[in-house]
N, C-alpha and C. Protein backbone atom coordinates (compact mmCIF):
# COMPACT_ATOMS: atom_id res chain seq x y z
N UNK A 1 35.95 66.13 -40.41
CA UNK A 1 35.06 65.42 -39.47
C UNK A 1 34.40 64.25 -40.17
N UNK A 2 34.15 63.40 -39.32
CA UNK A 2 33.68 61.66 -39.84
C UNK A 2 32.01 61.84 -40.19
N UNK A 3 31.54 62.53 -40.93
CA UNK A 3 29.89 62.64 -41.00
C UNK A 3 29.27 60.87 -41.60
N UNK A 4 30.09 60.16 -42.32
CA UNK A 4 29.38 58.97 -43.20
C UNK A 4 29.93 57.82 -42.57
N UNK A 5 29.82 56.93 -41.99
CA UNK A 5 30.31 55.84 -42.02
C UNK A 5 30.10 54.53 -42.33
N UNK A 6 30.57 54.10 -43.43
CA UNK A 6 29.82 52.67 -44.49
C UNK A 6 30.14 51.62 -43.48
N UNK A 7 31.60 51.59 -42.70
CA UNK A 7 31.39 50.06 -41.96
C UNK A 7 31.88 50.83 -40.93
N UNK A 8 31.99 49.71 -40.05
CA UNK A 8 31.98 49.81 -38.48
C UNK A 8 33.02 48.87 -38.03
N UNK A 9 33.70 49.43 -37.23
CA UNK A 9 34.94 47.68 -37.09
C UNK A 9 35.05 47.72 -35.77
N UNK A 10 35.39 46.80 -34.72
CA UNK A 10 35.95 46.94 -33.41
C UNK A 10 36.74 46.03 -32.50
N UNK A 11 37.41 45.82 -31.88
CA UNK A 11 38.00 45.13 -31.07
C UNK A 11 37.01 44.94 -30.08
N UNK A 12 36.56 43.40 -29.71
CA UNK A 12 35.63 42.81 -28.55
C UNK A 12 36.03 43.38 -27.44
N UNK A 13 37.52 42.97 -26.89
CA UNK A 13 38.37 43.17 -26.27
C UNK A 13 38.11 44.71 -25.37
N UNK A 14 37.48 45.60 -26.00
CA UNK A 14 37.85 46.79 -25.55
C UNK A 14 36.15 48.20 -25.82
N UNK A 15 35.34 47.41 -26.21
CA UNK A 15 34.10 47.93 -26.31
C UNK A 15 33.16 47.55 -25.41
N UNK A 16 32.49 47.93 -24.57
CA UNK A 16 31.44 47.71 -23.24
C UNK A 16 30.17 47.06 -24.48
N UNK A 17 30.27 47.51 -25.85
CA UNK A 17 28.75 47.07 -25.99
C UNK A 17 28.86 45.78 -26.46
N UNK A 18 30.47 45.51 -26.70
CA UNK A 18 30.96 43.88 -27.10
C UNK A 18 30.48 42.84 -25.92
N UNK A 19 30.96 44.05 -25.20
CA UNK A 19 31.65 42.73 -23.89
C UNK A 19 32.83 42.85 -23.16
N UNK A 20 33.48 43.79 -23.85
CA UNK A 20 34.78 44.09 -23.36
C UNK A 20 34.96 45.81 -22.21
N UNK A 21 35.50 45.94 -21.10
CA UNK A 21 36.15 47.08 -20.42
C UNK A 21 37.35 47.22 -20.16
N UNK A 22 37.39 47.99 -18.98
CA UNK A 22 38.79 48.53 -18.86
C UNK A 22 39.11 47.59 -17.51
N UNK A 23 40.05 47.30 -17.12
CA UNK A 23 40.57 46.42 -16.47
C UNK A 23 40.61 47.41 -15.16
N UNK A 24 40.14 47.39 -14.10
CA UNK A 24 40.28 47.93 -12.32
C UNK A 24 41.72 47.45 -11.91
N UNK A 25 42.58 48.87 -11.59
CA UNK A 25 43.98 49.08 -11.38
C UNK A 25 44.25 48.48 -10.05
N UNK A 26 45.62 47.48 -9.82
CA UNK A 26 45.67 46.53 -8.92
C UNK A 26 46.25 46.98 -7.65
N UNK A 27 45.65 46.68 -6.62
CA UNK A 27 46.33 47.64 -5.25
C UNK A 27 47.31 47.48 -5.40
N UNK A 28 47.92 48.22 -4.13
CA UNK A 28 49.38 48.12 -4.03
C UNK A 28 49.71 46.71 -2.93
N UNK A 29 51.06 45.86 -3.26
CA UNK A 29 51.48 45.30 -2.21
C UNK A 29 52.14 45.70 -1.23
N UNK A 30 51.90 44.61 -0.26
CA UNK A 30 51.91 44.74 1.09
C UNK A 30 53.62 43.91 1.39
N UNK A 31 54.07 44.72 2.94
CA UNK A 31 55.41 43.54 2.77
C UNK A 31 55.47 42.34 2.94
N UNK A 32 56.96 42.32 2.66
CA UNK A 32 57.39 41.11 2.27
C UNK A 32 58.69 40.58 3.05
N UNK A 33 59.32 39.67 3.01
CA UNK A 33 60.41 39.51 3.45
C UNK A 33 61.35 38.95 2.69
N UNK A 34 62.72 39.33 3.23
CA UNK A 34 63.78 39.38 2.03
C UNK A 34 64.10 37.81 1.67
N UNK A 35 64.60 37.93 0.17
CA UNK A 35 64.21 36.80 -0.55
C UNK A 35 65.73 37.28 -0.55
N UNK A 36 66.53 35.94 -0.95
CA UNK A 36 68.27 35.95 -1.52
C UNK A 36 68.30 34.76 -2.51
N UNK A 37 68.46 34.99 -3.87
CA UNK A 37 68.23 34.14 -5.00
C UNK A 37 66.55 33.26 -4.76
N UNK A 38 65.68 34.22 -4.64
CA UNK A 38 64.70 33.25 -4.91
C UNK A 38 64.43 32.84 -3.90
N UNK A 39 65.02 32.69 -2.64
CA UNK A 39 64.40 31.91 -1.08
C UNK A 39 64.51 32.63 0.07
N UNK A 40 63.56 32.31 1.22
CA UNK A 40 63.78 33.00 1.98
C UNK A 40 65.17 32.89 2.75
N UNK A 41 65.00 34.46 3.48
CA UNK A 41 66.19 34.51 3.86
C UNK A 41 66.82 34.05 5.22
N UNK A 42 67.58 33.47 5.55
CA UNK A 42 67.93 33.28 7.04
C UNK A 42 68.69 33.68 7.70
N UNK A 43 69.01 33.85 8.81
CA UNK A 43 70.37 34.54 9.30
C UNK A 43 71.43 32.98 9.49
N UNK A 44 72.48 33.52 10.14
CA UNK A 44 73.72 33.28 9.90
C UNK A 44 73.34 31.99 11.22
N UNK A 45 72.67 31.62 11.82
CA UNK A 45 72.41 30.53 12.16
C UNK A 45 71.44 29.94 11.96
N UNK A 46 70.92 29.92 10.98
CA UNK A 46 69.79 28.85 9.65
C UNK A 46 68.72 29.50 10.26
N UNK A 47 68.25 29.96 10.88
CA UNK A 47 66.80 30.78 11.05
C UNK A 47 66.12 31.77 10.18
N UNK A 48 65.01 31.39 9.45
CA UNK A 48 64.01 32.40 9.06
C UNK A 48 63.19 33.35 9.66
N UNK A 49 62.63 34.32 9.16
CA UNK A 49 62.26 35.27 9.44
C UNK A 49 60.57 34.93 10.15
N UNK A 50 60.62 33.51 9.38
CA UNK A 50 58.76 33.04 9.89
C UNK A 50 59.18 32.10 11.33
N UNK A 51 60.54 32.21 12.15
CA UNK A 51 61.29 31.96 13.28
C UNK A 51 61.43 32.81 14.38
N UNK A 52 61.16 34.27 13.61
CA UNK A 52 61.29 34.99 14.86
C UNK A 52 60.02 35.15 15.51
N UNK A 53 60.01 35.00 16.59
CA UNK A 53 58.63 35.18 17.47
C UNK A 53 58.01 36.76 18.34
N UNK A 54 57.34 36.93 18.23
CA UNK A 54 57.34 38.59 19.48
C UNK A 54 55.77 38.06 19.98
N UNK A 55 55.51 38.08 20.99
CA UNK A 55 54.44 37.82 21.67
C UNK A 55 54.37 38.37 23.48
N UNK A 56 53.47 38.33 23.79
CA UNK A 56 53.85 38.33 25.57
C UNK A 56 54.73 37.78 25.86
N UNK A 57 55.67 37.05 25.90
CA UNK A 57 56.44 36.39 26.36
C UNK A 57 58.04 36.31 25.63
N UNK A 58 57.94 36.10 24.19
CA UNK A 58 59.24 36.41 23.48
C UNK A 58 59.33 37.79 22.69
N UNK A 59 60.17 38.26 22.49
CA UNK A 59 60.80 39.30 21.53
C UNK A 59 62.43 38.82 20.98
N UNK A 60 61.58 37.93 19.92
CA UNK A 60 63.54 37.75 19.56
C UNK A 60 63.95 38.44 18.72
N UNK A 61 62.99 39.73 18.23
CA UNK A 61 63.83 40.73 17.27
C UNK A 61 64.32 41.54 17.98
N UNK A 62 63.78 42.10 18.94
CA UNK A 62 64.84 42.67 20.18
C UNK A 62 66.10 41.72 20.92
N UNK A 63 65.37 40.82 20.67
CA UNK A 63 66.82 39.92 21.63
C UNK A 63 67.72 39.72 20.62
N UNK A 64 67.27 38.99 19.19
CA UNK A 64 68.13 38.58 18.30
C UNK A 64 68.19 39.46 16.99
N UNK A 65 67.82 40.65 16.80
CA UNK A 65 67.39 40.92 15.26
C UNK A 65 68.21 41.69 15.05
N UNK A 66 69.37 42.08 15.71
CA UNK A 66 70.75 42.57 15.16
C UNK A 66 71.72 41.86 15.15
N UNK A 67 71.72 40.65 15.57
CA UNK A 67 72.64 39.65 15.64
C UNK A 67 72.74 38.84 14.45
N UNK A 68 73.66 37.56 14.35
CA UNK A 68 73.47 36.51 13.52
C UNK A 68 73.18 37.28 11.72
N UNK A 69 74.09 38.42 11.99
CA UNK A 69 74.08 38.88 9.97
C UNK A 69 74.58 38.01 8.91
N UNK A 70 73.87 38.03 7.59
CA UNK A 70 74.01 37.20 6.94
C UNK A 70 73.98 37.71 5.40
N UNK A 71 74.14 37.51 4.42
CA UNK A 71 73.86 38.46 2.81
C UNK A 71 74.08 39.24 3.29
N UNK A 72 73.99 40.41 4.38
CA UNK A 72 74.36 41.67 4.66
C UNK A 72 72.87 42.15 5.03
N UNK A 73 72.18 41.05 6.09
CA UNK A 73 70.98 41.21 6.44
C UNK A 73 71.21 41.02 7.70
N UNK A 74 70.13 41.56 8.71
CA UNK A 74 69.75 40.46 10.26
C UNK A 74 68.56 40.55 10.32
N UNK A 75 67.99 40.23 10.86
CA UNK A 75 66.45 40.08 11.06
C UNK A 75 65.51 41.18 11.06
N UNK A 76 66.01 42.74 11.88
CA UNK A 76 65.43 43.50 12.05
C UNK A 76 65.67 44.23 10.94
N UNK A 77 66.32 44.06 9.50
CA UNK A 77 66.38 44.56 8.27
C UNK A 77 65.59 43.46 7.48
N UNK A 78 65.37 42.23 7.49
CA UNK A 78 65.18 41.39 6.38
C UNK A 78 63.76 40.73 6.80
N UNK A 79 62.92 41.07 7.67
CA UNK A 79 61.94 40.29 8.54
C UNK A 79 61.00 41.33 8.56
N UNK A 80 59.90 41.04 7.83
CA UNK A 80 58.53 42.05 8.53
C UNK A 80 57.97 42.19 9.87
N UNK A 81 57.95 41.07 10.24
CA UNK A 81 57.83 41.15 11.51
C UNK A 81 58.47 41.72 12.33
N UNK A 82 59.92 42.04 12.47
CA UNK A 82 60.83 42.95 12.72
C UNK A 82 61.16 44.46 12.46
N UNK A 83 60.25 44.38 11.76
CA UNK A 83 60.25 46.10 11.01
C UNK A 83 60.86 46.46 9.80
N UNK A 84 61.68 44.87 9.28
CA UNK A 84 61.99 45.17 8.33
C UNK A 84 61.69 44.67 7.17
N UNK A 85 62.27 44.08 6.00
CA UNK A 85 61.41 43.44 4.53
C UNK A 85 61.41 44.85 3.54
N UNK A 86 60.98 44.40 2.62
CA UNK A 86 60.65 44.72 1.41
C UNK A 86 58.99 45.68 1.04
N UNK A 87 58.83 46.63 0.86
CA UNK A 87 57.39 46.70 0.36
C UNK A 87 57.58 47.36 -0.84
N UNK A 88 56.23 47.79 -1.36
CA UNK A 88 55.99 48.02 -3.34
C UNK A 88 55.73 49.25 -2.30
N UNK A 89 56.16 50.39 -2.73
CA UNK A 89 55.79 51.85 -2.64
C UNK A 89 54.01 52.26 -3.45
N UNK A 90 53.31 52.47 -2.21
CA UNK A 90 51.91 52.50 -3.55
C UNK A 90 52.30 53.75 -4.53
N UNK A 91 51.12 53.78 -5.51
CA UNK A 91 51.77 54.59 -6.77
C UNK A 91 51.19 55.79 -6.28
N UNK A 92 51.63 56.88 -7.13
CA UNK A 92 50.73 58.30 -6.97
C UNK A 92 49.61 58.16 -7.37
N UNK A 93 48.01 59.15 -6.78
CA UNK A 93 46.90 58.48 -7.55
C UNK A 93 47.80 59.48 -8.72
N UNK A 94 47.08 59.14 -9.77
CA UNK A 94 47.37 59.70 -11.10
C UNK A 94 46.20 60.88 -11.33
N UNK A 95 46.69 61.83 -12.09
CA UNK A 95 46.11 63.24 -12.47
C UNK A 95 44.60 62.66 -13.26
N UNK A 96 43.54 63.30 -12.46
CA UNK A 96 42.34 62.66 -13.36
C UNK A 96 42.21 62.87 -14.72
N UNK A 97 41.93 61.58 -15.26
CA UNK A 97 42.09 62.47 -17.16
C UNK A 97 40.74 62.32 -17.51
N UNK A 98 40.58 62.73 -18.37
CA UNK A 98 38.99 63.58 -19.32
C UNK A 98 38.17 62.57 -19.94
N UNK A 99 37.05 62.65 -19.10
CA UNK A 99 36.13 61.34 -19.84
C UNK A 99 35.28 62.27 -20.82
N UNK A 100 34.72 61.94 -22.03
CA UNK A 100 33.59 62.42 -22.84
C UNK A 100 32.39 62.16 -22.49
N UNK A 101 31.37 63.25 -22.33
CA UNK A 101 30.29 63.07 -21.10
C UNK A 101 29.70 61.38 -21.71
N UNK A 102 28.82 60.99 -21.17
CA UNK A 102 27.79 59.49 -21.69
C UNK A 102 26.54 60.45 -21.13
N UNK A 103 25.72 59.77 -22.08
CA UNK A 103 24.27 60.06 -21.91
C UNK A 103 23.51 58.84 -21.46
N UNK A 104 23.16 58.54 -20.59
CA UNK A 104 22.74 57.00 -20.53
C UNK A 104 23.51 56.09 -20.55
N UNK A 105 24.75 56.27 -20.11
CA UNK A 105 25.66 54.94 -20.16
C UNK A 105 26.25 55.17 -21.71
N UNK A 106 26.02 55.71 -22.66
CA UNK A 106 26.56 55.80 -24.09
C UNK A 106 27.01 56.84 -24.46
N UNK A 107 28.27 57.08 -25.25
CA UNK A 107 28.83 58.17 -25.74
C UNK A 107 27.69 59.10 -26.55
N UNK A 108 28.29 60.20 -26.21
CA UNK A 108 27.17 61.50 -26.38
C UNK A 108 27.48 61.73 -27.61
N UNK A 109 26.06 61.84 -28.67
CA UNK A 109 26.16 62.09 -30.26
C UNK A 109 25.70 63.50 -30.72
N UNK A 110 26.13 64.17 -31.09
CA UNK A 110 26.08 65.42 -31.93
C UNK A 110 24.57 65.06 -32.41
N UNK A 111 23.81 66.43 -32.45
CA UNK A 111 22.35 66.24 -33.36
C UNK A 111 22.42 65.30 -34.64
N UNK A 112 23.39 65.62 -35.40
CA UNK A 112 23.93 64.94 -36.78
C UNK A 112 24.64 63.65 -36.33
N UNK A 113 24.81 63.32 -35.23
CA UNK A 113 25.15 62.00 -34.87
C UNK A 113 26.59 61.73 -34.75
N UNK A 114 27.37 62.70 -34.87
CA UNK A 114 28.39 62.53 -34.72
C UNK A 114 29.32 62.31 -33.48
N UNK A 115 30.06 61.75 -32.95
CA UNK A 115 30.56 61.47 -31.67
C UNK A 115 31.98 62.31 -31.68
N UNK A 116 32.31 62.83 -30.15
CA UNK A 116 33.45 63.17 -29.95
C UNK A 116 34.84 62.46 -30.29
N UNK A 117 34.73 61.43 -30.75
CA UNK A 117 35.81 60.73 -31.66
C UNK A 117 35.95 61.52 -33.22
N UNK A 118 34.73 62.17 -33.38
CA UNK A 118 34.62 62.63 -35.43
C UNK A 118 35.16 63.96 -35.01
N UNK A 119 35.10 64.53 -33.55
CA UNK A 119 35.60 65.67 -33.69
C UNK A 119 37.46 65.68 -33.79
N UNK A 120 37.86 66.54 -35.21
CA UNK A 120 39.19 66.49 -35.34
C UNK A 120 39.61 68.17 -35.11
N UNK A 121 41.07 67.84 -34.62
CA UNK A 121 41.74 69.22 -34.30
C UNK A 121 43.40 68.77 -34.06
N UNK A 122 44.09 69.63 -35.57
CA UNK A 122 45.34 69.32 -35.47
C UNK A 122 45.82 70.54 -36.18
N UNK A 123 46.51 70.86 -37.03
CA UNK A 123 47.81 71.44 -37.71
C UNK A 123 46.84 72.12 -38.81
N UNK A 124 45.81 71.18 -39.07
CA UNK A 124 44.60 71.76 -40.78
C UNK A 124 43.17 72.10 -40.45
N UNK A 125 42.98 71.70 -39.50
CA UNK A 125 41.90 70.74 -39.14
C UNK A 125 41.16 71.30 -37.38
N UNK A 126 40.39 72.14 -37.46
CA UNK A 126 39.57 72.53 -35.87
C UNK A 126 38.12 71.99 -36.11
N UNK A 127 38.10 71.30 -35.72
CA UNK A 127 36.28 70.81 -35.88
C UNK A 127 35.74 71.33 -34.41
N UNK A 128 36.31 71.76 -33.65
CA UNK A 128 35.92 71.93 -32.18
C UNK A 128 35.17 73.61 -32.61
N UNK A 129 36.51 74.62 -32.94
CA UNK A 129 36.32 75.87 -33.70
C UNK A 129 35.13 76.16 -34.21
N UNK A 130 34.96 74.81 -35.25
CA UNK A 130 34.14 74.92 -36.51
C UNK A 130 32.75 74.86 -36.08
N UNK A 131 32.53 73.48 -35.37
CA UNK A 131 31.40 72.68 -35.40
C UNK A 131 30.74 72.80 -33.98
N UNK A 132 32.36 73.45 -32.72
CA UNK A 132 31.96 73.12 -31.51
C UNK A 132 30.79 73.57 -30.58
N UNK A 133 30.05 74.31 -30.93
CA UNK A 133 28.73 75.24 -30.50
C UNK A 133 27.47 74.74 -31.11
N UNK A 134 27.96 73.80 -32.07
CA UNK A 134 26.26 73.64 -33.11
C UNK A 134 26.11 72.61 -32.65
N UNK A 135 25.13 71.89 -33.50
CA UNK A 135 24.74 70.78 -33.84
C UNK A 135 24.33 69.69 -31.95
N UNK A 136 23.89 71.14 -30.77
CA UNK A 136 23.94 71.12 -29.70
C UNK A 136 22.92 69.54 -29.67
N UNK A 137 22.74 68.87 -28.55
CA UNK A 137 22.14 67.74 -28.13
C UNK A 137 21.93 67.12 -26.53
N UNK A 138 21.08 66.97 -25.89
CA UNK A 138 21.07 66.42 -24.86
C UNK A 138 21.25 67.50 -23.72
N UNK A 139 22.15 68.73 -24.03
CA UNK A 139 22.33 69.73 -23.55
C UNK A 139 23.36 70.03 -23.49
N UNK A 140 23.85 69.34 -24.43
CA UNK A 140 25.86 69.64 -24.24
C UNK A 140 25.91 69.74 -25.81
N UNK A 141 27.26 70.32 -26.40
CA UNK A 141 27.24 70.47 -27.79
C UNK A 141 29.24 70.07 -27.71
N UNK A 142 29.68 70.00 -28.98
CA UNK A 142 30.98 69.25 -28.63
C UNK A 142 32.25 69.86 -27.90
N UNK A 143 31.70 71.23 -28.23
CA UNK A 143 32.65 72.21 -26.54
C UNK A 143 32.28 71.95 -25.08
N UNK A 144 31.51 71.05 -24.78
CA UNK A 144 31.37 71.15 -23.79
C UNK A 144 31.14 69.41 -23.23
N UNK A 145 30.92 68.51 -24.32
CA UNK A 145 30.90 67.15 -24.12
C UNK A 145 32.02 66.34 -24.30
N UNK A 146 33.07 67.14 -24.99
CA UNK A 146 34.37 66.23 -25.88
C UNK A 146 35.58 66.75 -25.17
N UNK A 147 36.40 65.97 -24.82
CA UNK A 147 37.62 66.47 -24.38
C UNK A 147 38.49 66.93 -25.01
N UNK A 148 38.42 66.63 -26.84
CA UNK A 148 39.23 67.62 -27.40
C UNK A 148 39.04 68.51 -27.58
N UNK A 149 37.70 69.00 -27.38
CA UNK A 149 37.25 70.52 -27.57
C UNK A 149 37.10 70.91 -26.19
N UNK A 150 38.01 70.76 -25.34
CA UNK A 150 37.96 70.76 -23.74
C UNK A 150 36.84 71.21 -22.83
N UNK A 151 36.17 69.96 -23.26
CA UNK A 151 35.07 70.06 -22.46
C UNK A 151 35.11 68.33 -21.80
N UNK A 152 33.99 67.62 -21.54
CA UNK A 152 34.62 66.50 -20.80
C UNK A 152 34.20 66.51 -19.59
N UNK A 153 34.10 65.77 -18.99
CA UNK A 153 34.42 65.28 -17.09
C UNK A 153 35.82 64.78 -17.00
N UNK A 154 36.13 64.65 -15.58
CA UNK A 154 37.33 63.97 -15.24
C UNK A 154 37.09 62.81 -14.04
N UNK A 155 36.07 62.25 -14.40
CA UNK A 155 35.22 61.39 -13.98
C UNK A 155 34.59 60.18 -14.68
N UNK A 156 35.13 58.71 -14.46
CA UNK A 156 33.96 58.18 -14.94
C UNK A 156 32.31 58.73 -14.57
N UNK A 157 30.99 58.62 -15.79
CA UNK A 157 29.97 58.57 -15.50
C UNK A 157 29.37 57.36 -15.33
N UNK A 158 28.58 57.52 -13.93
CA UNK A 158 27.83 55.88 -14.23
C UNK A 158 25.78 56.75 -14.98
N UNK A 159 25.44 55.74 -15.36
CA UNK A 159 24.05 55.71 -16.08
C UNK A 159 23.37 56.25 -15.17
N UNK A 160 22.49 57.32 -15.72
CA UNK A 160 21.29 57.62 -15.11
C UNK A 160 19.87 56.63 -14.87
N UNK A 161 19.43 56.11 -13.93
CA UNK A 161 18.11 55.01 -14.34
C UNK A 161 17.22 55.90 -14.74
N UNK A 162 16.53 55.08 -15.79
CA UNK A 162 15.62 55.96 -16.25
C UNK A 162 14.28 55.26 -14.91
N UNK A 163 12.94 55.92 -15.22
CA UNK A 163 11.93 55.31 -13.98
C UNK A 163 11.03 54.31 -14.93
N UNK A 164 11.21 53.13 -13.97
CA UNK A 164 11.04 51.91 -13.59
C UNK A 164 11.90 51.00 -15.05
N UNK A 165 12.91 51.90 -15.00
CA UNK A 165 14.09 51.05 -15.45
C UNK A 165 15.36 50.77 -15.07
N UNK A 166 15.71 49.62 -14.97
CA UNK A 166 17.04 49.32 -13.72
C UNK A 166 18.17 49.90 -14.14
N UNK A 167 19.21 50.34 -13.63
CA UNK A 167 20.07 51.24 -14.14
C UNK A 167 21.25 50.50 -14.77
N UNK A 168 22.16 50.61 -15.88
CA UNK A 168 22.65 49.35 -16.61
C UNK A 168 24.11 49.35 -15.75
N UNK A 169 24.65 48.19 -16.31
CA UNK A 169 26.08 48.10 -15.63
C UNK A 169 26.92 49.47 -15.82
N UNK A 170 27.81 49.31 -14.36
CA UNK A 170 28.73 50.32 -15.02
C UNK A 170 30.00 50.40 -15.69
N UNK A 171 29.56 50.20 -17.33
CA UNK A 171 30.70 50.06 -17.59
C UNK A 171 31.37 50.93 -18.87
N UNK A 172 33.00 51.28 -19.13
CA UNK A 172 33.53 52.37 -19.35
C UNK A 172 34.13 51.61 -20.63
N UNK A 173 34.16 51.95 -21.87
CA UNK A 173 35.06 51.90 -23.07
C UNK A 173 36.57 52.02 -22.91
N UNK A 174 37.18 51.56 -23.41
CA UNK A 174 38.75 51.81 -22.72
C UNK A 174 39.27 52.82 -23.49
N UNK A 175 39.97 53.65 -22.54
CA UNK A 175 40.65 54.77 -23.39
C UNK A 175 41.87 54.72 -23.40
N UNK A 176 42.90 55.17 -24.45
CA UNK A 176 44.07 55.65 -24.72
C UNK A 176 44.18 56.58 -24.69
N UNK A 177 45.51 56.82 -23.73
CA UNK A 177 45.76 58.42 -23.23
C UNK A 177 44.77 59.34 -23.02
N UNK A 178 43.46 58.55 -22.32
CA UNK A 178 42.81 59.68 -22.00
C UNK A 178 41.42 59.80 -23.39
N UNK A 179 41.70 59.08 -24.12
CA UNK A 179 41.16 59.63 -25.60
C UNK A 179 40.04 58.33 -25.95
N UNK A 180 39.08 58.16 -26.24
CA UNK A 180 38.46 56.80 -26.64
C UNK A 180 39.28 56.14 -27.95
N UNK A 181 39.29 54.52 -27.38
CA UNK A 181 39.92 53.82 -28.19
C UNK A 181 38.97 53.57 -29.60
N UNK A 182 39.82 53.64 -30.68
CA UNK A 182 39.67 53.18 -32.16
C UNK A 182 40.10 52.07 -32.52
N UNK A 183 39.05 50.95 -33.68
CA UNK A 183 40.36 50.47 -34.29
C UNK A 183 41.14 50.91 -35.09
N UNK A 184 41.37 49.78 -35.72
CA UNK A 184 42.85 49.83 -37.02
C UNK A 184 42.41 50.71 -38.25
N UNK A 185 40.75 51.04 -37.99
CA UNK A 185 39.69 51.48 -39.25
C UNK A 185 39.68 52.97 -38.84
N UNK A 186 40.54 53.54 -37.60
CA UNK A 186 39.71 54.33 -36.80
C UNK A 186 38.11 54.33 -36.69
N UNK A 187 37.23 53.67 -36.10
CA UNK A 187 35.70 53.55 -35.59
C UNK A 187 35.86 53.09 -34.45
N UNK A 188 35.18 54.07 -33.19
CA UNK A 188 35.41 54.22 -32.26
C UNK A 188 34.62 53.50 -31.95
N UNK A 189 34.00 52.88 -30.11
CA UNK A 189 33.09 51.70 -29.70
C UNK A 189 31.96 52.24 -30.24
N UNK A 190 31.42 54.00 -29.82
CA UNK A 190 29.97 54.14 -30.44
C UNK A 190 29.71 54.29 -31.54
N UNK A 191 30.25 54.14 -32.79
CA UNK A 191 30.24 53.68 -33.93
C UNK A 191 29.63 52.14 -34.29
N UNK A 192 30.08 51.05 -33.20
CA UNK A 192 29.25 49.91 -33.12
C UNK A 192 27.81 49.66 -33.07
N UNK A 193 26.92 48.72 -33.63
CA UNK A 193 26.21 48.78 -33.63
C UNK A 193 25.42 47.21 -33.23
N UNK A 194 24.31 47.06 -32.65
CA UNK A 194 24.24 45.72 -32.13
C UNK A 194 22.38 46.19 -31.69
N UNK A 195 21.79 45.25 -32.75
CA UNK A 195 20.45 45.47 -32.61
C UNK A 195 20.25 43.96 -33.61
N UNK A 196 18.27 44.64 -33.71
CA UNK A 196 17.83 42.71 -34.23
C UNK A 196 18.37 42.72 -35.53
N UNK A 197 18.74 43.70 -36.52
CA UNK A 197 18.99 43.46 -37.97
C UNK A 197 20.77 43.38 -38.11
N UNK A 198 21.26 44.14 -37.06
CA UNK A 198 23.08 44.30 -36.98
C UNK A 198 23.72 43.89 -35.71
N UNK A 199 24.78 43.53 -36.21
CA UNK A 199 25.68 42.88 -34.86
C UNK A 199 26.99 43.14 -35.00
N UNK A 200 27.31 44.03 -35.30
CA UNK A 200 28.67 44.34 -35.62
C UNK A 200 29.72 43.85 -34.73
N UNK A 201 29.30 44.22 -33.69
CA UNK A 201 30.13 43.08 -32.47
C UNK A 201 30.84 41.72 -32.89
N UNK A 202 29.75 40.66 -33.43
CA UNK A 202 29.43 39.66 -33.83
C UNK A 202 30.50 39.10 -35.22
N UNK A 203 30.26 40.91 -35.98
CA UNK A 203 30.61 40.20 -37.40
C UNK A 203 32.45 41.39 -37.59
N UNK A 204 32.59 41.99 -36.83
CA UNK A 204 34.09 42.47 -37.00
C UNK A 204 34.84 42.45 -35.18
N UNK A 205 34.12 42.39 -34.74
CA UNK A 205 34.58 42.63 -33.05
C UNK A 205 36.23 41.93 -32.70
N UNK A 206 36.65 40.62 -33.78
CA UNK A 206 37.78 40.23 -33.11
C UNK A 206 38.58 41.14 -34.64
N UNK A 207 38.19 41.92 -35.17
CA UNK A 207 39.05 41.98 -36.03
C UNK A 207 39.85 43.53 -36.05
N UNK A 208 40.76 44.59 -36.69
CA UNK A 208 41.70 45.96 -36.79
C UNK A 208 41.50 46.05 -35.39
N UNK A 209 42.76 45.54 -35.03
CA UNK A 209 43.26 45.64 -33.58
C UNK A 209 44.33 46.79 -33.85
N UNK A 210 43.74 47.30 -33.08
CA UNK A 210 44.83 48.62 -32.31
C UNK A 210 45.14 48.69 -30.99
């Protein structure tokens, strides 16, 4: 486990106390109509799909939208307006993955100060085992705040306001696989430090990119 740490390193890019978050996942698109090398498509007597009309009065995908095939299209396959075109299938939501609780908007520190990033657990190595019941804080201890010691939300947290203090942005450290990002130094964002005497932000933030 990480008890000492002489420096601090971080990517701007990817620390909330830099400046940096996680990027908001992009809807899904909407249809489209069929494109053949790059242009729209027309049927077999030069008409586009922004040609066919349906209103009170016309329906030329009923009148015309099986007719006039073309690429191995007609209107009522290659035309949104027709019912047919192209769309992006939206994605599955994805399985919620494990945030490490925040206390105030900030990753939650062990009495000894240690963060759910220092907790290690592999092949030599249980710090969850070891350490995970002590060194309790805030009201959570690292079995119950850290996702490697499966504990965690599966939830972003937003900040509690404290009273008659405005409640801070909401914003999330970026994680890998689920896991808070490190740099190249392994030192995770709450390892950063940014006050009147330090700025670590300032003085390693563009630098051990991972």
């Amino acid at each position: 486990m990480i008890r000492n740490v002489a420096t601090l390193l971080l990517l701007v890019v990817t620390c909330c106390t830099c400046g940096g978050r996680a990027e908001p996942a992009q809807a899904p698109l909407v249809c489209h109509d069929v494109l053949i090398d790059g242009q729209e498509w027309q049927d077999d007597d030069g008409f586009s799909c922004s040609e066919y009309v349906i209103n009170t009065e016309n329906n030329d995908c009923e009148e015309y939208g099986d007719l006039y095939e073309n690429d191995g299209y007609t209107a009522n396959t290659a035309c949104c307006v027709c019912g047919g075109g192209g769309t992006t299938p939206q994605p599955e939501a994805p399985a919620p993955s494990c945030h490490d609780v925040l206390i105030d908007g900030r990753q939650w520190n062990a009495s000894d100060n240690i963060s759910c990033f220092g907790y290690i657990v592999d092949n030599e190595i249980d710090d969850c085992t070891e350490y995970g019941d002590l060194y309790a804080k805030d009201g959570h201890t690292g079995n119950t705040a850290c996702c490697v010691c499966g504990g965690g939300v599966t939830a972003p947290q937003i900040a509690t306001p404290q009273p008659e203090t405005p409640a801070p942005p909401s914003c999330y450290d970026v994680l890998i696989d689920g896991q808070q990002w490190h740099d190249a130094e392994s030192y995770p964002c709450s390892e950063y430090v940014m006050d009147i005497e330090t700025n670590h932000c300032e003085d390693y933030g563009d630098l051990y990119e991972n």
